[in-house]
PDB file of N, CA and C in Angstrom:
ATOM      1  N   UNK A   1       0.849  -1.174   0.000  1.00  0.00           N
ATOM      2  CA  UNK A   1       0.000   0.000   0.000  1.00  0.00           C
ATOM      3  C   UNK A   1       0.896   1.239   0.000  1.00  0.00           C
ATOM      4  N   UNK A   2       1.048   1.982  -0.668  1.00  0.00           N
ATOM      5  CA  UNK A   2       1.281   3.363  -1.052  1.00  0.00           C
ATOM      6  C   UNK A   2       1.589   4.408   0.156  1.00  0.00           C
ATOM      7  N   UNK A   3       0.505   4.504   1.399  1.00  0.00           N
ATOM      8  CA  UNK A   3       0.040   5.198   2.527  1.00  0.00           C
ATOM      9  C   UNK A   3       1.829   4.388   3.595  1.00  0.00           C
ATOM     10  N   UNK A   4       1.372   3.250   3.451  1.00  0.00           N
ATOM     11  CA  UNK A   4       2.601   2.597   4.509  1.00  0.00           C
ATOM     12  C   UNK A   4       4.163   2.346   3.505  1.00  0.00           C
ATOM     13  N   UNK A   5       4.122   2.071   2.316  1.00  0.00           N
ATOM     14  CA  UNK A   5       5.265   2.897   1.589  1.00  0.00           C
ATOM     15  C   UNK A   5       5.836   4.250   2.056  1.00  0.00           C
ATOM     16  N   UNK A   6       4.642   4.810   1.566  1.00  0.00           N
ATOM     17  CA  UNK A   6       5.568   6.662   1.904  1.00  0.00           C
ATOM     18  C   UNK A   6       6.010   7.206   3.637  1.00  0.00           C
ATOM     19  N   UNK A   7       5.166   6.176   4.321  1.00  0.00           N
ATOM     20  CA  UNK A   7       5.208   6.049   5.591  1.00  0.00           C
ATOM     21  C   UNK A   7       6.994   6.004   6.008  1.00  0.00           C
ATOM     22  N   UNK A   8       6.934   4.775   5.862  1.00  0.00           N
ATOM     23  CA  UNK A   8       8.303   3.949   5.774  1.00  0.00           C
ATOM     24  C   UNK A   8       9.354   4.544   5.369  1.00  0.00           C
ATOM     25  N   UNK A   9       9.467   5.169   4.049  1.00  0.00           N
ATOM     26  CA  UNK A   9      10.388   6.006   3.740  1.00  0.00           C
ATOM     27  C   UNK A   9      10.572   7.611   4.536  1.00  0.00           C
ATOM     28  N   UNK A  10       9.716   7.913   4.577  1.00  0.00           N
ATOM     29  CA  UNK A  10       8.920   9.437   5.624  1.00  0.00           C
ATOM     30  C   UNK A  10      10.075   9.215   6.886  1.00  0.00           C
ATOM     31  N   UNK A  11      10.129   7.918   7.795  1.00  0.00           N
ATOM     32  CA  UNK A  11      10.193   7.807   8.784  1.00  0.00           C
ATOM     33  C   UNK A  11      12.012   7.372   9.090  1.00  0.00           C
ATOM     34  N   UNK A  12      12.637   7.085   7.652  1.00  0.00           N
ATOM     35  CA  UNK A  12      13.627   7.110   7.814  1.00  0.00           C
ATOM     36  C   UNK A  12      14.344   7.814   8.067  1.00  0.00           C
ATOM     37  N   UNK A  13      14.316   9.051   6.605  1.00  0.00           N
ATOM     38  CA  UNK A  13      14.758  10.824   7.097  1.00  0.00           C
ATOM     39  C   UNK A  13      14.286  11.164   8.429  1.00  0.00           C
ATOM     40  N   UNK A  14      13.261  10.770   8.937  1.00  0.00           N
ATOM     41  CA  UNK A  14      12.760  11.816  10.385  1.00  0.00           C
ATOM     42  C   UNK A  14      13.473  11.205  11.434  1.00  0.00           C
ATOM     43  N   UNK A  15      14.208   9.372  11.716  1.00  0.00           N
ATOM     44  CA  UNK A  15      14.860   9.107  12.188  1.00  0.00           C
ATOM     45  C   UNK A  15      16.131   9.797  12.252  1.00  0.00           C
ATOM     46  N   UNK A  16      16.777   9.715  10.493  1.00  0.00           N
ATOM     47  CA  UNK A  16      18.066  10.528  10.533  1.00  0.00           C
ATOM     48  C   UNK A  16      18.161  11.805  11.066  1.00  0.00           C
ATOM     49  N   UNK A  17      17.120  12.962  10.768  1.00  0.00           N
ATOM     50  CA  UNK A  17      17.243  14.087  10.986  1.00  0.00           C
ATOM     51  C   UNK A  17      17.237  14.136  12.418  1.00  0.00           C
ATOM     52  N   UNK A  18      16.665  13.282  13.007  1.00  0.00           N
ATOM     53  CA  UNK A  18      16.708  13.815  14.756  1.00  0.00           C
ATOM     54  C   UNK A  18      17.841  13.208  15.494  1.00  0.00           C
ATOM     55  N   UNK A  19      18.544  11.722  14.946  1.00  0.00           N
ATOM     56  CA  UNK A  19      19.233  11.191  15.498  1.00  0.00           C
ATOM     57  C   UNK A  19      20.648  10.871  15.093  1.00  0.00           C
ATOM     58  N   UNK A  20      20.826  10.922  13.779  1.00  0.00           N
ATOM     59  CA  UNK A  20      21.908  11.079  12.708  1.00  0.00           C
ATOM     60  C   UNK A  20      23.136  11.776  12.743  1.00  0.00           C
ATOM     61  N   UNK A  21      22.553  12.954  13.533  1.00  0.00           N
ATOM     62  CA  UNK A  21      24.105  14.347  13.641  1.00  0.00           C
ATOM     63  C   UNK A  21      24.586  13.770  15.270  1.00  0.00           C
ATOM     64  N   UNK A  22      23.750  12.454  15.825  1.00  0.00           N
ATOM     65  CA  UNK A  22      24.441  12.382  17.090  1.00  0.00           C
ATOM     66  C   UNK A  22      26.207  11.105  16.856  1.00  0.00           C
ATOM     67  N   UNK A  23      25.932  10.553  15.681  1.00  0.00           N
ATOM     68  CA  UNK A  23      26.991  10.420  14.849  1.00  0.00           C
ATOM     69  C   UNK A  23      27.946  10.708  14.119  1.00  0.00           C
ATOM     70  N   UNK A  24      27.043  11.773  13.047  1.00  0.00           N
ATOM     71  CA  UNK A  24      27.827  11.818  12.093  1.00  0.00           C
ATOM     72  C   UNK A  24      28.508  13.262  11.785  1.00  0.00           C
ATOM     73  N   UNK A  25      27.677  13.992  12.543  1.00  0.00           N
ATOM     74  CA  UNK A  25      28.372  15.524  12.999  1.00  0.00           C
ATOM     75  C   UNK A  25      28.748  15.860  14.214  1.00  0.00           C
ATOM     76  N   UNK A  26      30.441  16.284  13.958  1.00  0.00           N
ATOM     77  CA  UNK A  26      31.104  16.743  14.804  1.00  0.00           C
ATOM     78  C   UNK A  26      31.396  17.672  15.695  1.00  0.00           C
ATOM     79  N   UNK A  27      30.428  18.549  14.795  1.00  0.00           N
ATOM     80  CA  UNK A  27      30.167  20.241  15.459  1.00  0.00           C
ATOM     81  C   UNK A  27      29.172  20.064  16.576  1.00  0.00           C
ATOM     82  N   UNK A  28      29.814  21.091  17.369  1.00  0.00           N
ATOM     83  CA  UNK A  28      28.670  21.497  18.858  1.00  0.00           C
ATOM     84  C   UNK A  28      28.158  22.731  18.526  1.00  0.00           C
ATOM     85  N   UNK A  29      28.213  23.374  17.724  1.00  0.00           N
ATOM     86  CA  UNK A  29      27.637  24.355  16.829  1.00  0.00           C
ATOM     87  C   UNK A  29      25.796  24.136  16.677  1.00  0.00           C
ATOM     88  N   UNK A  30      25.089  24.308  17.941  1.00  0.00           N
ATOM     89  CA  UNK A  30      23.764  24.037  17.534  1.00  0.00           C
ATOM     90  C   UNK A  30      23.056  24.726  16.542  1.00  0.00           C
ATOM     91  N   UNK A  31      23.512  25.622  15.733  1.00  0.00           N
ATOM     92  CA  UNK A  31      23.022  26.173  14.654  1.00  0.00           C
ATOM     93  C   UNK A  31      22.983  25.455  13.768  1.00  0.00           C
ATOM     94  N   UNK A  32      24.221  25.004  13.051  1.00  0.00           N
ATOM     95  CA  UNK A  32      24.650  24.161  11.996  1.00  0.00           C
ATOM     96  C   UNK A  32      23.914  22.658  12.645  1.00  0.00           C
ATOM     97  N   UNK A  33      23.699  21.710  13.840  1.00  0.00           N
ATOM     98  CA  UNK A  33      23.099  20.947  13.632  1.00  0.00           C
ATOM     99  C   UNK A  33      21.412  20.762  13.610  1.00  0.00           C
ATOM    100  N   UNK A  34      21.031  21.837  13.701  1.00  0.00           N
ATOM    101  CA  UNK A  34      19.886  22.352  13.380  1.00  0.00           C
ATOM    102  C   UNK A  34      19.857  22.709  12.163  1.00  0.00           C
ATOM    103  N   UNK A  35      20.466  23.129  11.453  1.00  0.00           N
ATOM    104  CA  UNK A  35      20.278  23.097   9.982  1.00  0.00           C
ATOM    105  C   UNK A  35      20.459  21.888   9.404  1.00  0.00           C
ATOM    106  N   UNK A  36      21.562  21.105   9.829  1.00  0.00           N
ATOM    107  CA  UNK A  36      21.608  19.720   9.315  1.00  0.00           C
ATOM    108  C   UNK A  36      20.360  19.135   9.415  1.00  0.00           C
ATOM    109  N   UNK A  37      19.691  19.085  10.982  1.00  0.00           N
ATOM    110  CA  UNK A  37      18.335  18.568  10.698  1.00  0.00           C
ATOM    111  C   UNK A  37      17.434  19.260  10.212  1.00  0.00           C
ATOM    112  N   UNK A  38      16.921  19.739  10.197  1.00  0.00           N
ATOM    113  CA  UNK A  38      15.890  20.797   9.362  1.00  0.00           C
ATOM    114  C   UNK A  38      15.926  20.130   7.337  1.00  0.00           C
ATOM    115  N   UNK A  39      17.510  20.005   7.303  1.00  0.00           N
ATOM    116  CA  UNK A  39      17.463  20.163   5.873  1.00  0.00           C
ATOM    117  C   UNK A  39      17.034  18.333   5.593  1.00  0.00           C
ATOM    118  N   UNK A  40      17.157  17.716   6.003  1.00  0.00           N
ATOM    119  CA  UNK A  40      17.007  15.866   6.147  1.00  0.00           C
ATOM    120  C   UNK A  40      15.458  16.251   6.542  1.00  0.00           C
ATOM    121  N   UNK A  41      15.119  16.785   7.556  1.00  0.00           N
ATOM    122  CA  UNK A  41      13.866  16.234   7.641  1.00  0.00           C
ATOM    123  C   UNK A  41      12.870  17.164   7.149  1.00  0.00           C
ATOM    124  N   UNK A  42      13.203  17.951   5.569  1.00  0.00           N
ATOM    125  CA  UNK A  42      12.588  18.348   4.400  1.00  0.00           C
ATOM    126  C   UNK A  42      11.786  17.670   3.860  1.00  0.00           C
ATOM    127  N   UNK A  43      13.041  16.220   3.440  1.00  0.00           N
ATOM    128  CA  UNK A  43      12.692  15.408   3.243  1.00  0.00           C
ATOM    129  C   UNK A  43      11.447  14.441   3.527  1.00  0.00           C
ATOM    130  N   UNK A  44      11.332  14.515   4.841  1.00  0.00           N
ATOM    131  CA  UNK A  44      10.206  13.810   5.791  1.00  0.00           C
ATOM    132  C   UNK A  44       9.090  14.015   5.303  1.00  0.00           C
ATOM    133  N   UNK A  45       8.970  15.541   5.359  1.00  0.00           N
ATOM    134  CA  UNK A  45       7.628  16.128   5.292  1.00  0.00           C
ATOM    135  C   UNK A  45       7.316  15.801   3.691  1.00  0.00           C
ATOM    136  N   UNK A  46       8.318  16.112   2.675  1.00  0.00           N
ATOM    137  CA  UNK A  46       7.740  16.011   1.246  1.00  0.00           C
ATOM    138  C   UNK A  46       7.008  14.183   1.179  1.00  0.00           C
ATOM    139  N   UNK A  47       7.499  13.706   1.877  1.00  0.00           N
ATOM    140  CA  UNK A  47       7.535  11.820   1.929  1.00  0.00           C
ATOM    141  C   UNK A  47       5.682  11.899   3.095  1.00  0.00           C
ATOM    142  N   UNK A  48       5.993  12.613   4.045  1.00  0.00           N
ATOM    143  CA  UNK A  48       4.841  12.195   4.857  1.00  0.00           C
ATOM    144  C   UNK A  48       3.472  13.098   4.972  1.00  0.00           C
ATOM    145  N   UNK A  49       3.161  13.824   4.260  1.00  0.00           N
ATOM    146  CA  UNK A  49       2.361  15.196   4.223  1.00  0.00           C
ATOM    147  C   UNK A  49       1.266  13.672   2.760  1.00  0.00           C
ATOM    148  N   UNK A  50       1.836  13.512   1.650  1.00  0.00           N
ATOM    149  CA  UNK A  50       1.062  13.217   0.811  1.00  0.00           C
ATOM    150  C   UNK A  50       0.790  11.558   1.556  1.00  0.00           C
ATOM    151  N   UNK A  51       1.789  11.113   2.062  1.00  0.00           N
ATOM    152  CA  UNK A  51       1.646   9.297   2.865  1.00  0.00           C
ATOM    153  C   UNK A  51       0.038   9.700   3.577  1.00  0.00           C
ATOM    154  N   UNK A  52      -0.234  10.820   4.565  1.00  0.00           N
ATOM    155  CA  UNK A  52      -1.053  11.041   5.761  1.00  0.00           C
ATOM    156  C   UNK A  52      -2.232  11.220   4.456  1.00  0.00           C
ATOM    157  N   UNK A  53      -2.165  12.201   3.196  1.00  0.00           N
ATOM    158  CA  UNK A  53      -3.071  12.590   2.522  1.00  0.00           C
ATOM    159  C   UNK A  53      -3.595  11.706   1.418  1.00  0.00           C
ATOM    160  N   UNK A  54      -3.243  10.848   1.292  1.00  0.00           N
ATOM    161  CA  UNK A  54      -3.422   9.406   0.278  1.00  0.00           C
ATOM    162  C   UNK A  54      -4.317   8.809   1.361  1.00  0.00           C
ATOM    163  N   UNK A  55      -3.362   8.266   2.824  1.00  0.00           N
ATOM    164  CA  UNK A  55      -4.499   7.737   3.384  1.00  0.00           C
ATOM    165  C   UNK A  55      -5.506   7.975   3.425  1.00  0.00           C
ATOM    166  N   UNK A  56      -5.702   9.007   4.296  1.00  0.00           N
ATOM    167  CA  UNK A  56      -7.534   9.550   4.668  1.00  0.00           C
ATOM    168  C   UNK A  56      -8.260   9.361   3.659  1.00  0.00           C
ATOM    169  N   UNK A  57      -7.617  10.165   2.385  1.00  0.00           N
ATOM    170  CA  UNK A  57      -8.535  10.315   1.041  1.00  0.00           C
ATOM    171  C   UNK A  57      -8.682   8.835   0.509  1.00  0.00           C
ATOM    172  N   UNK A  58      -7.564   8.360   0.182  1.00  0.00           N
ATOM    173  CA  UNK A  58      -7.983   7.185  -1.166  1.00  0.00           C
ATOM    174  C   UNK A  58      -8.649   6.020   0.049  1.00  0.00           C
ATOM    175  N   UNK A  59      -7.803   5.437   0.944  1.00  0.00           N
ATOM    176  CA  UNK A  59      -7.616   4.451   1.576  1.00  0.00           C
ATOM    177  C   UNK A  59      -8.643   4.640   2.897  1.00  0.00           C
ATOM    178  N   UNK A  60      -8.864   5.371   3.211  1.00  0.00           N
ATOM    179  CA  UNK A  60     -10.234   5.911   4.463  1.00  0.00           C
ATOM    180  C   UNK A  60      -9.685   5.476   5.599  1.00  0.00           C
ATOM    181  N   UNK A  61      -8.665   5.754   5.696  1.00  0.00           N
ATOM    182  CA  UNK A  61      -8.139   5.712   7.512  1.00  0.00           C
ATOM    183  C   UNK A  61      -8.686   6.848   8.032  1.00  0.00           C
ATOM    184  N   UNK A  62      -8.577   7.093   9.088  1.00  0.00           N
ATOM    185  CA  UNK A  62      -8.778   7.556  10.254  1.00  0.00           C
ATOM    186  C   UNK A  62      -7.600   8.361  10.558  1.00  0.00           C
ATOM    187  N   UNK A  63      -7.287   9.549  11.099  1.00  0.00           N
ATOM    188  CA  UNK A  63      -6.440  10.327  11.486  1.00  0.00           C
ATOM    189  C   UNK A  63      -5.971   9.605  12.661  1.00  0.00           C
ATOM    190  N   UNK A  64      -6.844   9.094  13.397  1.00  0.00           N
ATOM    191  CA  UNK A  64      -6.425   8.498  14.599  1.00  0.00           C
ATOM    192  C   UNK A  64      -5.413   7.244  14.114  1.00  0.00           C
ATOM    193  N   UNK A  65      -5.561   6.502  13.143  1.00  0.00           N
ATOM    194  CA  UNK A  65      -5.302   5.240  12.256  1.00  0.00           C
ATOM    195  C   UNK A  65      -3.829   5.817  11.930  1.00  0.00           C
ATOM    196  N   UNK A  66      -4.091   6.730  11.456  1.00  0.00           N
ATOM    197  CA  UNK A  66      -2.738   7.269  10.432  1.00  0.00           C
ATOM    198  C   UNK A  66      -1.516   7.954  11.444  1.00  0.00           C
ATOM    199  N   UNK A  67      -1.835   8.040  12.373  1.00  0.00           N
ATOM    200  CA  UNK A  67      -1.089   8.291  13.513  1.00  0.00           C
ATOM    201  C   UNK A  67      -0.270   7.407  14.020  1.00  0.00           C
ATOM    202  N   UNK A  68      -1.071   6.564  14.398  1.00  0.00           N
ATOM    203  CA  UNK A  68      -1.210   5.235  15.684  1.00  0.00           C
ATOM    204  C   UNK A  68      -0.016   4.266  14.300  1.00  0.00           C
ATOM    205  N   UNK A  69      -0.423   4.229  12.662  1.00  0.00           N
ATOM    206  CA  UNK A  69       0.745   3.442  11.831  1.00  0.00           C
ATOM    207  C   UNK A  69       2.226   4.371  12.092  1.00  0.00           C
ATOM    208  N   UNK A  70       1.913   5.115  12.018  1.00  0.00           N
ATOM    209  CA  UNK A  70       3.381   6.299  11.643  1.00  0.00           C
ATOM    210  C   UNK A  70       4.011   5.922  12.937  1.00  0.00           C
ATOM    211  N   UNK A  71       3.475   5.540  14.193  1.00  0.00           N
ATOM    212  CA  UNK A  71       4.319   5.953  15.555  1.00  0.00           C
ATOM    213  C   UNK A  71       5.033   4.236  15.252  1.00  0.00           C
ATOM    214  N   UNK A  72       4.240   2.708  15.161  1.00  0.00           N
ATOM    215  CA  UNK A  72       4.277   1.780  14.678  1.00  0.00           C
ATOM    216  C   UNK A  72       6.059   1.753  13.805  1.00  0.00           C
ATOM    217  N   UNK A  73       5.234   2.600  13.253  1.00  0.00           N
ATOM    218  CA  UNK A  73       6.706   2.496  11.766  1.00  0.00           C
ATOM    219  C   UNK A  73       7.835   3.076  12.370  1.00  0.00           C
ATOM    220  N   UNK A  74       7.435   3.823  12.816  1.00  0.00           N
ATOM    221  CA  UNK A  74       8.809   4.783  13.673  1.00  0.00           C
ATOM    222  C   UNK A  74       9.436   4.001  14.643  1.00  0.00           C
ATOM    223  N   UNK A  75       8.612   3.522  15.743  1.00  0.00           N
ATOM    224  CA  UNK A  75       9.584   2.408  16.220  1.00  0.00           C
ATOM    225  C   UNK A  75      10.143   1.267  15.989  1.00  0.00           C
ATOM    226  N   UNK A  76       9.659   0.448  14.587  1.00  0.00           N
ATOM    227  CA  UNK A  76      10.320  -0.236  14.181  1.00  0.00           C
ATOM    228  C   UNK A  76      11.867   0.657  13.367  1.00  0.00           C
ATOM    229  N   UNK A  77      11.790   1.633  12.563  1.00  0.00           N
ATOM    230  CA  UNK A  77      12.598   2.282  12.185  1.00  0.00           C
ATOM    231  C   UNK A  77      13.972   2.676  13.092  1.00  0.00           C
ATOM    232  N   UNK A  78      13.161   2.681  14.413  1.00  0.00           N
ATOM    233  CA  UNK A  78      14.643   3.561  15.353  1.00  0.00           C
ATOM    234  C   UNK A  78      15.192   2.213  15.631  1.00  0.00           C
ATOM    235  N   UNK A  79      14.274   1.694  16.122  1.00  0.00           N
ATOM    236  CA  UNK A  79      15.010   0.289  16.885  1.00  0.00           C
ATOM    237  C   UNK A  79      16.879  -0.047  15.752  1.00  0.00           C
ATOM    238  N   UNK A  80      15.964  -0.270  14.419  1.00  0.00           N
ATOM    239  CA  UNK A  80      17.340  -0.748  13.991  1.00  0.00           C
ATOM    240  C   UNK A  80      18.158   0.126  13.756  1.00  0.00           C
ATOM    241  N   UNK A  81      17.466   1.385  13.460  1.00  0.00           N
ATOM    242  CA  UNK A  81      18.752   3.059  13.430  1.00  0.00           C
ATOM    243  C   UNK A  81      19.627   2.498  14.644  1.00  0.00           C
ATOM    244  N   UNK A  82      18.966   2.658  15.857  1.00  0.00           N
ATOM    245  CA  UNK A  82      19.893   2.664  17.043  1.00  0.00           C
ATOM    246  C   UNK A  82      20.365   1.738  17.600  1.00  0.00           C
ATOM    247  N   UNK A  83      20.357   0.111  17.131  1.00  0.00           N
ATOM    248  CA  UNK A  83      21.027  -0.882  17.075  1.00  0.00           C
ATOM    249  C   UNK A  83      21.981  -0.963  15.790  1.00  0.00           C
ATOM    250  N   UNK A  84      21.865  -0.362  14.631  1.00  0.00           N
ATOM    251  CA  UNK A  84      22.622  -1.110  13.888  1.00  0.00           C
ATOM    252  C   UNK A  84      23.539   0.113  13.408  1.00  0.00           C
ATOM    253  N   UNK A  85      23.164   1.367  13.295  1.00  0.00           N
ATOM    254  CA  UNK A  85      24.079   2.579  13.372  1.00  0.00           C
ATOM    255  C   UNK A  85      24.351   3.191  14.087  1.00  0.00           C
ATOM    256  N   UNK A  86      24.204   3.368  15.388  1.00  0.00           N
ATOM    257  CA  UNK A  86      24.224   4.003  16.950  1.00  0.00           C
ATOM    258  C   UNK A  86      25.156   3.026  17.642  1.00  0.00           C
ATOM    259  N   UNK A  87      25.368   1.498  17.282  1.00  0.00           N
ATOM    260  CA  UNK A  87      25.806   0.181  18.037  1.00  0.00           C
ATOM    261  C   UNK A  87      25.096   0.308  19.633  1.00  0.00           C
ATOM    262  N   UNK A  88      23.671   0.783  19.809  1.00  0.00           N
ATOM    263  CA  UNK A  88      23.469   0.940  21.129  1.00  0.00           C
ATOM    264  C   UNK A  88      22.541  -0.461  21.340  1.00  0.00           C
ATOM    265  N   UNK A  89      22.694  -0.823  22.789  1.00  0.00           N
ATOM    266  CA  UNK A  89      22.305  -2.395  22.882  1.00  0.00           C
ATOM    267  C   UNK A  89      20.405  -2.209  22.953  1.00  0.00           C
ATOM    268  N   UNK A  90      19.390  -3.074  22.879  1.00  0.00           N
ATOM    269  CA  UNK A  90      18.042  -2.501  23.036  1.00  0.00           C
ATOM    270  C   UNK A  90      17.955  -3.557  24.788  1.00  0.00           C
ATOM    271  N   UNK A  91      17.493  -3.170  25.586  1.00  0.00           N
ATOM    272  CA  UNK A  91      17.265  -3.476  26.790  1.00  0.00           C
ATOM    273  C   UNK A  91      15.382  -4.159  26.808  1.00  0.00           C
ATOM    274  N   UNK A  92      15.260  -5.035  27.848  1.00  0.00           N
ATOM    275  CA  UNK A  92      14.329  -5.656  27.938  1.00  0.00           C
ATOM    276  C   UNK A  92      13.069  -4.611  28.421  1.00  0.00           C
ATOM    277  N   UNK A  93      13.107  -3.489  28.825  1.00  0.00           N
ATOM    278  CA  UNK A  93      12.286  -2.509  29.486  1.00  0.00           C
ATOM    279  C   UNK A  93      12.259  -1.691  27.941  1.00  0.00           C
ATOM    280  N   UNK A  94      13.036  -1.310  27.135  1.00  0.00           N
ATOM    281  CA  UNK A  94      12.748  -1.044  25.946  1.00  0.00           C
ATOM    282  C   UNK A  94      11.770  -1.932  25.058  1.00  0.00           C
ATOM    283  N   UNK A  95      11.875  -2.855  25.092  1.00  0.00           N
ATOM    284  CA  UNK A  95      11.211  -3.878  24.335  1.00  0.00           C
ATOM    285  C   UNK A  95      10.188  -3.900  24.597  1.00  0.00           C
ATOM    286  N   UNK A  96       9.622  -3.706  26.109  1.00  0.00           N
ATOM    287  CA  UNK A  96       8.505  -3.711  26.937  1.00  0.00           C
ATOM    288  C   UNK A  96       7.373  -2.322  26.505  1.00  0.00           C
ATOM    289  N   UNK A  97       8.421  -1.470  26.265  1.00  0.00           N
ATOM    290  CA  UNK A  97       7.835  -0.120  25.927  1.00  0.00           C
ATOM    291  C   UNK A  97       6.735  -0.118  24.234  1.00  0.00           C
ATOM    292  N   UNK A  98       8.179  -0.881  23.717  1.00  0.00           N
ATOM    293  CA  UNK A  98       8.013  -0.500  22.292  1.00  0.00           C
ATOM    294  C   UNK A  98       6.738  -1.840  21.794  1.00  0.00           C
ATOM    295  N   UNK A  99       6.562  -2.716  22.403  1.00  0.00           N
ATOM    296  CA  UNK A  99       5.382  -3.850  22.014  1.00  0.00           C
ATOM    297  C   UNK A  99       4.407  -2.947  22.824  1.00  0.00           C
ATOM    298  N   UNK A 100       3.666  -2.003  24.305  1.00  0.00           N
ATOM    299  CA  UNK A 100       2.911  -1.337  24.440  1.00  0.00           C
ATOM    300  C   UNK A 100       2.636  -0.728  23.047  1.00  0.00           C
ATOM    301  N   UNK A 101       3.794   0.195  22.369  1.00  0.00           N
ATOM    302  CA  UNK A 101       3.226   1.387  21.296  1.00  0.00           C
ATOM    303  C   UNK A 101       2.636  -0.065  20.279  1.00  0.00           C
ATOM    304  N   UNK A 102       3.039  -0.735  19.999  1.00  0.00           N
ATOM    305  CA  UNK A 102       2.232  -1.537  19.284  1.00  0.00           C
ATOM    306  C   UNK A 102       1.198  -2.192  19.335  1.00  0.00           C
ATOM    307  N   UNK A 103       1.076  -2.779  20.536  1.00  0.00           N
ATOM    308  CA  UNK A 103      -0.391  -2.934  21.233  1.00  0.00           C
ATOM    309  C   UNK A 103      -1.375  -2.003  20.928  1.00  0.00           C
ATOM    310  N   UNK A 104      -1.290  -0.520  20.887  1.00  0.00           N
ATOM    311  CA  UNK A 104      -1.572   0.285  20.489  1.00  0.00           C
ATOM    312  C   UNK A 104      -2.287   0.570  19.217  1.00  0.00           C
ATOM    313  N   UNK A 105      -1.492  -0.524  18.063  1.00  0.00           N
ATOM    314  CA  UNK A 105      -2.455  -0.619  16.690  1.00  0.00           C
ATOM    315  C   UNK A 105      -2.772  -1.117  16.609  1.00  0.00           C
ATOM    316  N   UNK A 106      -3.004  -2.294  17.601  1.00  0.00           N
ATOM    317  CA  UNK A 106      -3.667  -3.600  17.662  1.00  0.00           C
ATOM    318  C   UNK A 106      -5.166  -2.785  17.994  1.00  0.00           C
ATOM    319  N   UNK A 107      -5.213  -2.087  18.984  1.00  0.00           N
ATOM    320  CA  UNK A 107      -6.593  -1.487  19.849  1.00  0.00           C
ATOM    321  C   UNK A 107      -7.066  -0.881  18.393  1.00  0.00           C
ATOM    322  N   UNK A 108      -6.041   0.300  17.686  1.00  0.00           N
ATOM    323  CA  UNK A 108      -6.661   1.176  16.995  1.00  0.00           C
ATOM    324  C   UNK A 108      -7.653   0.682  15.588  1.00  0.00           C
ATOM    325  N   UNK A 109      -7.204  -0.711  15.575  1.00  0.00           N
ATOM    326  CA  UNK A 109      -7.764  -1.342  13.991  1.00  0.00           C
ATOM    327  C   UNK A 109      -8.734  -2.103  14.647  1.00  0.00           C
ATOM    328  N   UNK A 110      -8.185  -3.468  15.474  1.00  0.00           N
ATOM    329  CA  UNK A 110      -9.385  -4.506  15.926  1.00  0.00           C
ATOM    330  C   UNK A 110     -10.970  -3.893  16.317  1.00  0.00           C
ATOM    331  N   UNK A 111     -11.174  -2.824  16.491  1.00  0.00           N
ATOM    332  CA  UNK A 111     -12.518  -2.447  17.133  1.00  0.00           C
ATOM    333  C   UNK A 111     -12.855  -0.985  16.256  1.00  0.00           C
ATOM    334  N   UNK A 112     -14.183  -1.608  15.500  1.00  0.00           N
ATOM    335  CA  UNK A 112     -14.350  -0.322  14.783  1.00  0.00           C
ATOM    336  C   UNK A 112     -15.177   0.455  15.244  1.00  0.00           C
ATOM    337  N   UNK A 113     -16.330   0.037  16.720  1.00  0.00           N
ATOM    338  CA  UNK A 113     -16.865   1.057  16.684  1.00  0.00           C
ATOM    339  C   UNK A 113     -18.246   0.931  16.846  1.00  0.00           C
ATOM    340  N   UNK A 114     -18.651  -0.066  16.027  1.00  0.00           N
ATOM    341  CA  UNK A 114     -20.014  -0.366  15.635  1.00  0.00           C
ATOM    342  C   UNK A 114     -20.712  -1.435  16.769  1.00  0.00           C
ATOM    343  N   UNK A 115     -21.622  -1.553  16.909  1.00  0.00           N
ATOM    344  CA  UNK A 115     -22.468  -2.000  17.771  1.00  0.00           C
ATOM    345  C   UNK A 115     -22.776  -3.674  17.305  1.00  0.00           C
ATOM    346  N   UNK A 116     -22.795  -4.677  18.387  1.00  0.00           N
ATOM    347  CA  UNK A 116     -22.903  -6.106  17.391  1.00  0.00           C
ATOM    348  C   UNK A 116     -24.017  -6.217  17.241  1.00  0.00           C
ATOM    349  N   UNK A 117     -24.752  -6.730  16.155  1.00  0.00           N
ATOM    350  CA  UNK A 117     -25.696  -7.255  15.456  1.00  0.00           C
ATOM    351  C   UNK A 117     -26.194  -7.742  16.092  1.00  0.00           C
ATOM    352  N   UNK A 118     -26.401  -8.079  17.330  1.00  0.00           N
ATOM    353  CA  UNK A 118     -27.096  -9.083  18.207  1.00  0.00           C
ATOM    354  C   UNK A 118     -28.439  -8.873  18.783  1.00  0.00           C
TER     355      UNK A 118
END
């Protein structure tokens, strides 16, 4: 799907831009790493502005829906940013955290709302 495509990609830049210069730039110059991020997570927005606007429109999510995927995607996204380019270890209280935010889209999809037929 298109919506969790642009998602996915959206969420990479917004990883890099917030977490990226804690690597790969050397400067303590918070100007310049504020511009570094700003200019990466340009990117984000051109990737996640039409991802959020495809959904609602073509695909009929829910703002609440389109949220609750993006946070989803994002923590799958950091996890491996910050295990596999950060070398930082993920801890069992992390893990604990990050299956809650997912639990989370479990609630937001399984129950639509409607009253049972009964």
């Amino acid at each position: 799907m298109l919506t969790i495509l642009l998602l996915i990609f959206s969420n990479l830049f917004m990883t890099f831009a917030w977490y990226g210069h804690l690597k790969y730039l050397k400067t303590t110059n918070m100007f310049y790493i504020i511009l570094f991020s700003w200019g990466i997570a340009f990117f984000e927005y051109v990737l996640m502005v039409p991802a959020n606007r495809i959904g609602y429109t073509n695909y009929k999510f829910e703002s609440f829906q389109l949220k609750i995927i993006q946070e989803i995607i994002t923590i799958i996204v950091f996890i491996l940013f910050a295990t596999l380019i950060l070398g930082e270890k993920i801890k069992w209280n992390y893990l604990v955290s990050f299956f809650l935010i997912i639990l989370a889209g479990y609630f937001a999809f399984a129950f639509d709302g409607k009253p049972n037929s009964h």
